[in-house]
Protein backbone atom coordinates (compact mmCIF):
# COMPACT_ATOMS: atom_id res chain seq x y z
CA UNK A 1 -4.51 -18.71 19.54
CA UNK A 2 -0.74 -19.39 18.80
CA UNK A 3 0.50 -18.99 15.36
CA UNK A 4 3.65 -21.22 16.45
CA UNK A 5 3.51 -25.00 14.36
CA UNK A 6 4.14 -28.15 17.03
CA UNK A 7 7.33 -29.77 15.51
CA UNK A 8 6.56 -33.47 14.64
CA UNK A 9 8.38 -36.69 15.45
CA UNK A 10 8.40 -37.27 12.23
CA UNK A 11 9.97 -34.38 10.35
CA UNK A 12 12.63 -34.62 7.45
CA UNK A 13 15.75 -34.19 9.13
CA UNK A 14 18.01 -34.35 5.89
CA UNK A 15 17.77 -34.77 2.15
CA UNK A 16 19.89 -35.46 -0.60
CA UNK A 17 20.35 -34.60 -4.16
CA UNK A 18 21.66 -36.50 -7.06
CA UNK A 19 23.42 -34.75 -9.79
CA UNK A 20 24.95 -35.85 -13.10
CA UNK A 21 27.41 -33.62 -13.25
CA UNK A 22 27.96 -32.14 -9.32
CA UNK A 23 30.55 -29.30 -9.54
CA UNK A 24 27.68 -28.16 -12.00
CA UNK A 25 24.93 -29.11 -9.59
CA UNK A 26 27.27 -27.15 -6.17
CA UNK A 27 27.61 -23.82 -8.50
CA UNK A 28 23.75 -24.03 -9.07
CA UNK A 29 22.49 -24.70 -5.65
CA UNK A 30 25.47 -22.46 -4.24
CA UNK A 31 24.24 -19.33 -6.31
CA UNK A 32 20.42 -20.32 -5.92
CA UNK A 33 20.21 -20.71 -2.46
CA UNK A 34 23.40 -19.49 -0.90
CA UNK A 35 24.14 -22.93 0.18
CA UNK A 36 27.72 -23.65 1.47
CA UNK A 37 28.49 -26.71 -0.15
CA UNK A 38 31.75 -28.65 1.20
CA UNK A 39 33.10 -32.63 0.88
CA UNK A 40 31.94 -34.54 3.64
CA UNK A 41 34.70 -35.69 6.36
CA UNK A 42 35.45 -38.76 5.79
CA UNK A 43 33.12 -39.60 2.87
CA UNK A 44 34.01 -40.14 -0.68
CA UNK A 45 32.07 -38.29 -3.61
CA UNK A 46 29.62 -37.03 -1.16
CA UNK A 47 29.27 -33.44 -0.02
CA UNK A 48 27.29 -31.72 2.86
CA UNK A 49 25.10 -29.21 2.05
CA UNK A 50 24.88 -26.24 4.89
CA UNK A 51 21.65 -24.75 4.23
CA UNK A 52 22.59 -22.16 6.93
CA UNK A 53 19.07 -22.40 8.56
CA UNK A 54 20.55 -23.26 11.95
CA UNK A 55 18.32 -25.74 14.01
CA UNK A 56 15.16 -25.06 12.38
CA UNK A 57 16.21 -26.75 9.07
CA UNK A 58 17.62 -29.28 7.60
CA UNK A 59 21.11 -29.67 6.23
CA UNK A 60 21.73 -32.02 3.13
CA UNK A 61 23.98 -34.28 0.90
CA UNK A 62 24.89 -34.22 -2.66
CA UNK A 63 26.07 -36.96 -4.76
CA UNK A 64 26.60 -38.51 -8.17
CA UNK A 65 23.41 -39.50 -9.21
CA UNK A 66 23.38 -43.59 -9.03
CA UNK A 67 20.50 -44.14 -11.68
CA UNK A 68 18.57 -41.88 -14.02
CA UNK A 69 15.36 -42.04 -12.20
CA UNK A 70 17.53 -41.18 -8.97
CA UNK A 71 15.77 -38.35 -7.28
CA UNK A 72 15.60 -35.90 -4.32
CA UNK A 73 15.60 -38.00 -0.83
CA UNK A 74 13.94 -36.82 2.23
CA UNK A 75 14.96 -38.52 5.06
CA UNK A 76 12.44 -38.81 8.02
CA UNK A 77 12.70 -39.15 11.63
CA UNK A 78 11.39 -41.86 13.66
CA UNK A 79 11.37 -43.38 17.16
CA UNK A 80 12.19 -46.71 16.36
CA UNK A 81 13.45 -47.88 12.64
CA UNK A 82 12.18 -51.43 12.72
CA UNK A 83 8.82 -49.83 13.85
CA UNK A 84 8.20 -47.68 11.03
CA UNK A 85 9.89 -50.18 8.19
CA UNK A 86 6.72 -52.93 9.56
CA UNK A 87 4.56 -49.67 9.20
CA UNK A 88 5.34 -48.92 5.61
CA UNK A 89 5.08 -52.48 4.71
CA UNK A 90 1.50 -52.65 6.32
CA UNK A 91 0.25 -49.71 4.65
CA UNK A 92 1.40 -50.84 1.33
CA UNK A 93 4.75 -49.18 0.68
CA UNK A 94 7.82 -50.84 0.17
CA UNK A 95 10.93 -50.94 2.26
CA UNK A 96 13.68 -51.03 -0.04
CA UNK A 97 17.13 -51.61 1.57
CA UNK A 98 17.87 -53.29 5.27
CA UNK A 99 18.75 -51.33 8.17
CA UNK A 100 22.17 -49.79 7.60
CA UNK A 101 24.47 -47.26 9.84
CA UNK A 102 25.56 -44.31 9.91
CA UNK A 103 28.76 -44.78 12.57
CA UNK A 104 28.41 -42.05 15.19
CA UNK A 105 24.98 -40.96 14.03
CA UNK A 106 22.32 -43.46 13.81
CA UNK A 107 20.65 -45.70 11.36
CA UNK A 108 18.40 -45.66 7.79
CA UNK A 109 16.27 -47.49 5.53
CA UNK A 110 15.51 -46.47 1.84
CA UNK A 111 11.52 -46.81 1.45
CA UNK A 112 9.17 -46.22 -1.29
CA UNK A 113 5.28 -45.20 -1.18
CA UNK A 114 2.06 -46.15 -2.44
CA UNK A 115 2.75 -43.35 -5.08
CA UNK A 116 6.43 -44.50 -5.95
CA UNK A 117 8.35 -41.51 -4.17
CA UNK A 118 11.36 -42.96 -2.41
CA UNK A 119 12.25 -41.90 0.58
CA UNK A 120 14.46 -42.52 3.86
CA UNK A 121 13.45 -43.46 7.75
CA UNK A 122 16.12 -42.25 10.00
CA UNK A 123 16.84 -43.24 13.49
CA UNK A 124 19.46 -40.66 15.52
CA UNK A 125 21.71 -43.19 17.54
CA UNK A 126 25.21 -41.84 18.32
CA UNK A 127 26.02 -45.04 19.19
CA UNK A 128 26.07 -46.51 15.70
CA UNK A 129 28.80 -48.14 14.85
């Protein structure tokens, strides 16, 4: 019997943390983890967190926390975006945010459970724009 897991289509492909104070938040994390912790091309007040897990896991974003209930994000992977937003609406979760983009990488919506955990449904498109 193989030990190996199956990798599921819907795995958390990214996750971000909010932080009140994030040059405190980057040392932390940084010394914790190892993390290499740079500002994102492009973005503003947002940095990329390389987890330096290579393929296997998942990179992340920090930012200045936007509310005081703001928590961790996962971000899941789907198929199709408008497919799983119906799906958490049917099983009684709450889609929180349209459909937005990601130029070059592909699209999200912010979601909440039955449970009240946020979290994000990603669709990889490079042709986002």
């Amino acid at each position: 019997m193989s030990t190996s897991k199956k990798k599921s289509a819907a795995s958390i492909v990214w996750f971000e943390i909010a932080a009140d104070d994030v040059k405190r938040a980057k040392s932390f994390y940084g010394a914790l983890f190892g993390w290499k912790i740079s500002k994102f091309p492009g973005g503003k007040d947002y940095w990329h967190i390389d987890t330096g897990g290579g393929e296997e896991t998942p990179d992340g974003g920090l930012m200045a926390r936007c509310n005081p209930q703001q928590a961790i994000t996962n971000y899941i992977s789907v198929g199709s975006l408008e497919t799983a937003m119906a799906k958490v609406k049917k099983l009684g979760g709450q889609v929180c945010s349209p459909k937005m983009r990601v130029p070059g990488m592909g699209y999200f919506a912010m979601c909440v459970d039955t449970e009240k955990n946020n979290f994000a449904l990603w669709e990889a498109d490079t042709s986002a724009k």
